[in-house]
PDB file of N, CA and C in Angstrom:
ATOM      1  N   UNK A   1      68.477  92.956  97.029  1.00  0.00           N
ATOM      2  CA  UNK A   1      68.856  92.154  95.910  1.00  0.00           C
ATOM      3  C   UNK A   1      69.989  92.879  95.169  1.00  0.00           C
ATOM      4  N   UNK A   2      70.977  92.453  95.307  1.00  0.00           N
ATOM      5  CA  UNK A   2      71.963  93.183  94.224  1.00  0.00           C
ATOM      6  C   UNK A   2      71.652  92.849  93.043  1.00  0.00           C
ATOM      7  N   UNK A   3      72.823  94.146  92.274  1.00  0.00           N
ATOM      8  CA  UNK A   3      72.312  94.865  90.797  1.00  0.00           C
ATOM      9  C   UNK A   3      73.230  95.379  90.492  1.00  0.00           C
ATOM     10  N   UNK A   4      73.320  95.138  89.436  1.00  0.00           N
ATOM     11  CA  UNK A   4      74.730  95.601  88.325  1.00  0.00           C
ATOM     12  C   UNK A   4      74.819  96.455  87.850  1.00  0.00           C
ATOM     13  N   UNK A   5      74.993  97.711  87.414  1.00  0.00           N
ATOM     14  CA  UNK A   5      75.002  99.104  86.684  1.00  0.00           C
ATOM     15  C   UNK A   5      76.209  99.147  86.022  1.00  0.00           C
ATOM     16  N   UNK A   6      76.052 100.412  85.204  1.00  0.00           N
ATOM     17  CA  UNK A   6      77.040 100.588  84.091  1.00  0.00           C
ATOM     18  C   UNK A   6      77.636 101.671  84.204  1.00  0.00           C
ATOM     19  N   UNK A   7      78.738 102.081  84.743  1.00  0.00           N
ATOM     20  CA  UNK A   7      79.259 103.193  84.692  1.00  0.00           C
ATOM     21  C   UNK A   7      80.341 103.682  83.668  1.00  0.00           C
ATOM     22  N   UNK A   8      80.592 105.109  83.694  1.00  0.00           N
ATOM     23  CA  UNK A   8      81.814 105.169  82.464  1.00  0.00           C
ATOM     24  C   UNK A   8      83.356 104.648  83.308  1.00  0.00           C
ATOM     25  N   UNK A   9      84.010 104.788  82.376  1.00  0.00           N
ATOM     26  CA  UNK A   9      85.758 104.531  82.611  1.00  0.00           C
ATOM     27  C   UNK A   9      86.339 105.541  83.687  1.00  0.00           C
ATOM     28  N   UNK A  10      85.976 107.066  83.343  1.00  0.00           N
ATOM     29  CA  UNK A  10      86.109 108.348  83.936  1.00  0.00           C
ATOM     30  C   UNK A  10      85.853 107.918  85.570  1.00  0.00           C
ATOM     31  N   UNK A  11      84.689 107.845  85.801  1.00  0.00           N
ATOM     32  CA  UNK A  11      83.699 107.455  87.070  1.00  0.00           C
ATOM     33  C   UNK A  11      84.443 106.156  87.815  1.00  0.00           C
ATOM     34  N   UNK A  12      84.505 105.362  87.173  1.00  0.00           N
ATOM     35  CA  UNK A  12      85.384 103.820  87.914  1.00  0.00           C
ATOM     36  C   UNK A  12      86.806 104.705  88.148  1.00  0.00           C
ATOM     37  N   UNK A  13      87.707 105.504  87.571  1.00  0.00           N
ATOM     38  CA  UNK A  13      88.645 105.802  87.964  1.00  0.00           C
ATOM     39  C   UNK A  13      88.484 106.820  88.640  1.00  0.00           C
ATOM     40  N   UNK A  14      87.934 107.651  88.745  1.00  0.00           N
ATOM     41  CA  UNK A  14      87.389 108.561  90.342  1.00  0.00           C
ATOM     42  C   UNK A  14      87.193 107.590  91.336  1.00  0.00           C
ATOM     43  N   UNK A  15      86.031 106.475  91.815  1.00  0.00           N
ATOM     44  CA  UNK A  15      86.182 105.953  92.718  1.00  0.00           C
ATOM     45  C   UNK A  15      87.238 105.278  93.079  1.00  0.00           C
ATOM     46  N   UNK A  16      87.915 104.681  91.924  1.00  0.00           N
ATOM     47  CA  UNK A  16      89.306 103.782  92.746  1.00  0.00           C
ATOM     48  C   UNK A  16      90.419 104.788  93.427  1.00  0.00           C
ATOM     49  N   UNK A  17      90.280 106.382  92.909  1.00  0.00           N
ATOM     50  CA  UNK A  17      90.913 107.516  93.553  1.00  0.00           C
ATOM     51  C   UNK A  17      90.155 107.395  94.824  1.00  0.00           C
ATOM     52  N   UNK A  18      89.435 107.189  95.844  1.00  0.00           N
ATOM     53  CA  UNK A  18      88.491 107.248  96.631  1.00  0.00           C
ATOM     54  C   UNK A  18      88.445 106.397  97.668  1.00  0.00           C
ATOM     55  N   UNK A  19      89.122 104.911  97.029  1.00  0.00           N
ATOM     56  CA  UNK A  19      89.135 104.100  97.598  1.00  0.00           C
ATOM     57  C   UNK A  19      90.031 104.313  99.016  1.00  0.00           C
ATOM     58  N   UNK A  20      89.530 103.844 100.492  1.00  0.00           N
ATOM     59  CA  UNK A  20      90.518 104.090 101.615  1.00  0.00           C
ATOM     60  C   UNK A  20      91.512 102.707 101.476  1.00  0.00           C
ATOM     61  N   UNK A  21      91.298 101.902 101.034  1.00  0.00           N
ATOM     62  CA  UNK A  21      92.147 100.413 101.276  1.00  0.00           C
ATOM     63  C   UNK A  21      91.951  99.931  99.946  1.00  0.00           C
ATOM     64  N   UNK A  22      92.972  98.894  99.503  1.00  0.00           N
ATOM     65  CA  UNK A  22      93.151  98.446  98.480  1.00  0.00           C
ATOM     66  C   UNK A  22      91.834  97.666  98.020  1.00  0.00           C
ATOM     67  N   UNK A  23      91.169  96.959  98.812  1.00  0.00           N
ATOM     68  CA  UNK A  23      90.092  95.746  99.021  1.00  0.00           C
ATOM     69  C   UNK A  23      88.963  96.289  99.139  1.00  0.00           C
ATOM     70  N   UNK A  24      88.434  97.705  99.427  1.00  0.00           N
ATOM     71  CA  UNK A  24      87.499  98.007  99.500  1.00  0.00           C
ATOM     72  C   UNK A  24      86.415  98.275  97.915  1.00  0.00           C
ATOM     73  N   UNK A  25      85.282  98.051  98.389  1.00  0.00           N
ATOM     74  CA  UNK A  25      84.342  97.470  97.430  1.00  0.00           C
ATOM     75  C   UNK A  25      83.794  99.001  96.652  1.00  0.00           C
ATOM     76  N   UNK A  26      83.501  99.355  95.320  1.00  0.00           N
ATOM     77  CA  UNK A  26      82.793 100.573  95.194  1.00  0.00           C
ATOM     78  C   UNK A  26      81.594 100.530  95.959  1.00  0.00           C
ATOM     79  N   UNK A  27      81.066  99.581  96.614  1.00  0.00           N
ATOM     80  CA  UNK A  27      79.522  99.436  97.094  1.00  0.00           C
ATOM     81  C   UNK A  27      80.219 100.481  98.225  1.00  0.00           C
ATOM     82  N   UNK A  28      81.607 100.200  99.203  1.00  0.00           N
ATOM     83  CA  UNK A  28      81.520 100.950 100.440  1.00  0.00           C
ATOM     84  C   UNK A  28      81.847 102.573  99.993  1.00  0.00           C
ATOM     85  N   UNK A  29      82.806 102.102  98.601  1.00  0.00           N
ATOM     86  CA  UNK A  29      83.175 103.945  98.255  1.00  0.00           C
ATOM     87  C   UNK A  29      81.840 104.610  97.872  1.00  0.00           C
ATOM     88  N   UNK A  30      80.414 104.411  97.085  1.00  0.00           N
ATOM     89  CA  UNK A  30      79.446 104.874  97.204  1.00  0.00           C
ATOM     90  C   UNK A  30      78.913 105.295  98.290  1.00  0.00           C
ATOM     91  N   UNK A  31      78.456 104.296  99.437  1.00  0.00           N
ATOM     92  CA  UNK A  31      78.078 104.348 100.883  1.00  0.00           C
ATOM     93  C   UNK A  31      78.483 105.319 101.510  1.00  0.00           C
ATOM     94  N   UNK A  32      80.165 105.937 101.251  1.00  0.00           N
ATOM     95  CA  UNK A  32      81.225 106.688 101.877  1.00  0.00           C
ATOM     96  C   UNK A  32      80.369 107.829 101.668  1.00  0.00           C
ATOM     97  N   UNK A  33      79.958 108.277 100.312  1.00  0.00           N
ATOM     98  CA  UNK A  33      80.178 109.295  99.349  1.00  0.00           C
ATOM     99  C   UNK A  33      78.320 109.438  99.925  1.00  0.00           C
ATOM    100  N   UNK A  34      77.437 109.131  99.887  1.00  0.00           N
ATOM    101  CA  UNK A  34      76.384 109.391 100.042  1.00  0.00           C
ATOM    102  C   UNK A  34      76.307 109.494 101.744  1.00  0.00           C
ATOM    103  N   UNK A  35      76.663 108.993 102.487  1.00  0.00           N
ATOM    104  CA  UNK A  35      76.678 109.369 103.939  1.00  0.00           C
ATOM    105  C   UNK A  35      77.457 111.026 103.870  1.00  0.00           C
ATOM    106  N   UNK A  36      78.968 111.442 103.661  1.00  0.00           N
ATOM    107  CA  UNK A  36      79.043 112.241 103.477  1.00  0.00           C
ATOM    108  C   UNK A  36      78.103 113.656 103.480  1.00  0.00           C
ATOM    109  N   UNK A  37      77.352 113.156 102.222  1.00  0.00           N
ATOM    110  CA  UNK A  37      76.266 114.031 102.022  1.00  0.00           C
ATOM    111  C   UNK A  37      74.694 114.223 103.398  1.00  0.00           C
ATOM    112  N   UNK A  38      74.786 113.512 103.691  1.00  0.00           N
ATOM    113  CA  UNK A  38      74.093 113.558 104.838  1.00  0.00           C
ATOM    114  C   UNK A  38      74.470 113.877 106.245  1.00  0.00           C
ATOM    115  N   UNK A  39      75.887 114.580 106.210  1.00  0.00           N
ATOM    116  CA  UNK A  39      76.163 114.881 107.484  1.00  0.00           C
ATOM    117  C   UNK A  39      75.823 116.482 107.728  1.00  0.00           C
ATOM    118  N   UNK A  40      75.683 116.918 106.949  1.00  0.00           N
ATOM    119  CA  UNK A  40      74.831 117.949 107.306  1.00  0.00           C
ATOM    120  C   UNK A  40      73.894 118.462 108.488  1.00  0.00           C
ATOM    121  N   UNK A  41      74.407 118.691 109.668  1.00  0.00           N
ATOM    122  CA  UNK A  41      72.567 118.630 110.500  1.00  0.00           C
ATOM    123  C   UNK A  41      72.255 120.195 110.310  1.00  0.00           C
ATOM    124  N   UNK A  42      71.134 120.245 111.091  1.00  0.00           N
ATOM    125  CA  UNK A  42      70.328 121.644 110.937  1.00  0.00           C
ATOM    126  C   UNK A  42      71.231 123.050 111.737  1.00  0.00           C
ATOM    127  N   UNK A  43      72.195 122.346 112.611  1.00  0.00           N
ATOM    128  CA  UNK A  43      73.265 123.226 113.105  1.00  0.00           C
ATOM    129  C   UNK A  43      74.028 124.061 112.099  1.00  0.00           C
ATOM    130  N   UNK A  44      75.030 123.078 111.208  1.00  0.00           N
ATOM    131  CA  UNK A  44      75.579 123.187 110.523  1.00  0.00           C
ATOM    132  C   UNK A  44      75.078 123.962 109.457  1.00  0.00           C
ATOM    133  N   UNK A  45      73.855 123.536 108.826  1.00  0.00           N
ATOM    134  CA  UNK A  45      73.658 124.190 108.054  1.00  0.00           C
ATOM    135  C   UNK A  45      72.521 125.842 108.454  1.00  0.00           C
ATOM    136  N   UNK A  46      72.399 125.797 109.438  1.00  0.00           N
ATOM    137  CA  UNK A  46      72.364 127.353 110.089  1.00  0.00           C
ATOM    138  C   UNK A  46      73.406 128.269 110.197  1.00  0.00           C
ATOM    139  N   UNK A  47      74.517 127.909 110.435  1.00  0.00           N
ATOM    140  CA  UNK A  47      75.867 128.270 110.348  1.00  0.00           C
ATOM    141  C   UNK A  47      76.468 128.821 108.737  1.00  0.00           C
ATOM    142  N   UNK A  48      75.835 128.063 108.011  1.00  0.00           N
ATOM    143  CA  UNK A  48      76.268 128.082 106.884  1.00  0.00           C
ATOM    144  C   UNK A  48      75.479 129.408 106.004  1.00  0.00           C
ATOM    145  N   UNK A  49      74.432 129.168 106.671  1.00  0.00           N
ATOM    146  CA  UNK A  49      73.290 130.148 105.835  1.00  0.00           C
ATOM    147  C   UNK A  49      73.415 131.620 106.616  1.00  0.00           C
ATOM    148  N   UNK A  50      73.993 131.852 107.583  1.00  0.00           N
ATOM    149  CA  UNK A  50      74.441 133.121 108.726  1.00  0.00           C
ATOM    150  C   UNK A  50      75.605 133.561 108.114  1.00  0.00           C
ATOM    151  N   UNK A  51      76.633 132.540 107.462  1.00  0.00           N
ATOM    152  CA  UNK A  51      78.025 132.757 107.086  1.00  0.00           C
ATOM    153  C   UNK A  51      77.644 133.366 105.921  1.00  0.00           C
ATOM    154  N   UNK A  52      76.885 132.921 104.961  1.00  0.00           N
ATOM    155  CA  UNK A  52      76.581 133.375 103.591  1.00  0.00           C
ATOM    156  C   UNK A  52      76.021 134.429 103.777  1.00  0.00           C
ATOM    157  N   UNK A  53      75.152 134.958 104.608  1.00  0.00           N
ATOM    158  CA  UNK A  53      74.490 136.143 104.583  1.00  0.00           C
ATOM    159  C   UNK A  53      75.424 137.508 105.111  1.00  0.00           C
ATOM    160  N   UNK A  54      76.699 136.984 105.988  1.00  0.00           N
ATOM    161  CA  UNK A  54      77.528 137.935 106.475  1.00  0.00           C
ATOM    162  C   UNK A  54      78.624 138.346 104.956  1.00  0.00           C
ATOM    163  N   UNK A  55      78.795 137.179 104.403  1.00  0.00           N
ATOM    164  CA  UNK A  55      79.574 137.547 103.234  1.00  0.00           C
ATOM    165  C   UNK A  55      78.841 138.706 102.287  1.00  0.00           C
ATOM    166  N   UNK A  56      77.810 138.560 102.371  1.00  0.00           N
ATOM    167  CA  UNK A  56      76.594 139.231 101.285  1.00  0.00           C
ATOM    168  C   UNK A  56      76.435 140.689 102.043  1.00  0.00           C
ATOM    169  N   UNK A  57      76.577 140.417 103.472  1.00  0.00           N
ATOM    170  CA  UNK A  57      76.543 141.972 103.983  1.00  0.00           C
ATOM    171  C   UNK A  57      77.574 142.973 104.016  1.00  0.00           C
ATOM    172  N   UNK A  58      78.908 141.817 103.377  1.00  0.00           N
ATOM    173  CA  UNK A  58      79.977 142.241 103.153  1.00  0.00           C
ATOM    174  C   UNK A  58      80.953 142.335 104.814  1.00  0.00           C
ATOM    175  N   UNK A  59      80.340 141.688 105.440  1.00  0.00           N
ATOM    176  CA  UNK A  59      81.181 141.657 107.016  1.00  0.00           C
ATOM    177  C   UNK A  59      82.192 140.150 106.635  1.00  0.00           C
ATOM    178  N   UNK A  60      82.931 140.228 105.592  1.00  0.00           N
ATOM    179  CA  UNK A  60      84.421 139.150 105.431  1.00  0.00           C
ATOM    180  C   UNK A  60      85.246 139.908 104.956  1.00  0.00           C
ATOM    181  N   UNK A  61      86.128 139.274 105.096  1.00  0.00           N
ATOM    182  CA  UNK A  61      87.847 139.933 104.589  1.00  0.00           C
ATOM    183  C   UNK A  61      88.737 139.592 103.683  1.00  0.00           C
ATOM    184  N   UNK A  62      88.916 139.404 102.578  1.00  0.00           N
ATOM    185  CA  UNK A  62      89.567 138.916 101.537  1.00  0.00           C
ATOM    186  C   UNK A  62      91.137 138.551 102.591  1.00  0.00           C
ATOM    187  N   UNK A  63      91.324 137.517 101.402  1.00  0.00           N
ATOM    188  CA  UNK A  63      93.474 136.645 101.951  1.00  0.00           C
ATOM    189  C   UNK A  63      93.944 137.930 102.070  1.00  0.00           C
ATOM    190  N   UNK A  64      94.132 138.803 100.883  1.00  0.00           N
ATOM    191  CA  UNK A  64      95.135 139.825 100.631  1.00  0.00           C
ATOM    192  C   UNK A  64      94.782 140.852 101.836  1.00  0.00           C
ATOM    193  N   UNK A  65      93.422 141.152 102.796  1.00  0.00           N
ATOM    194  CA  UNK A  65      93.495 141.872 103.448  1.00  0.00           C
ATOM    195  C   UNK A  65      94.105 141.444 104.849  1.00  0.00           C
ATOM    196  N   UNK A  66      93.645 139.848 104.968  1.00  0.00           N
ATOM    197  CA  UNK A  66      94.703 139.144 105.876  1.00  0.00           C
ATOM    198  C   UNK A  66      95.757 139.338 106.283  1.00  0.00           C
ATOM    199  N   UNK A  67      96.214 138.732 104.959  1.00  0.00           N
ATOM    200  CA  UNK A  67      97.815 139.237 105.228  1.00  0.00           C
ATOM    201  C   UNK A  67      98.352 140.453 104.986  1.00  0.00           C
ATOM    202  N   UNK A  68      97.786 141.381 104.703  1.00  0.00           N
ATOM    203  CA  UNK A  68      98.125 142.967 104.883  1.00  0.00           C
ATOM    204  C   UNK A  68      97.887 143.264 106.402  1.00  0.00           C
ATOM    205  N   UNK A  69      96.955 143.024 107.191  1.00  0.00           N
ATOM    206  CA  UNK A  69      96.561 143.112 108.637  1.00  0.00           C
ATOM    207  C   UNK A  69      97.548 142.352 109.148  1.00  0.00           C
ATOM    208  N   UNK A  70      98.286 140.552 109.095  1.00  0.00           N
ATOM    209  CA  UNK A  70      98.724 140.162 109.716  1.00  0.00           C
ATOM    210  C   UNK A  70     100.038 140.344 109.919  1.00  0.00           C
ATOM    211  N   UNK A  71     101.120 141.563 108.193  1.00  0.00           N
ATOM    212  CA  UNK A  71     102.254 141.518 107.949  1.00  0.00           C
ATOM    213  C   UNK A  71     102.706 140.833 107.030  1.00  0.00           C
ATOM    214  N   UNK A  72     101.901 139.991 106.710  1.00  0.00           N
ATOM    215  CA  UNK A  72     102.611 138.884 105.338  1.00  0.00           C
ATOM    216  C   UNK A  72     102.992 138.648 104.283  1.00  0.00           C
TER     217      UNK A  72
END
């Protein structure tokens, strides 16, 4: 059953930033925005939680050491 809500001014002009096509509905820019969030799988976010723990063990490299290593 559709349903009407109230959003601020701020929020309507974020989604029309959002919008892929002129015609598209906030119903699909919501849809967009909450699928998004669900692409996550258990891969990904294993990856993510290995990456965070290497940063924390301190096994990353700051830009500036980058490009000191690469010449830049």
């Amino acid at each position: 059953m559709p349903t009407t809500i109230q959003i601020s001014e701020d929020l309507q002009d974020e989604l029309l930033k959002r919008k892929f096509y002129e015609r598209e509905t906030y119903e699909e820019v919501i849809w967009d925005l909450v699928e998004d969030t669900k692409e996550l799988n258990k891969q990904t976010l294993k990856e993510i939680s290995q990456a965070r723990a290497e940063i924390k063990a301190g096994k990353s490299h700051t830009l500036a050491e980058v490009k000191k290593e690469l010449g830049l």
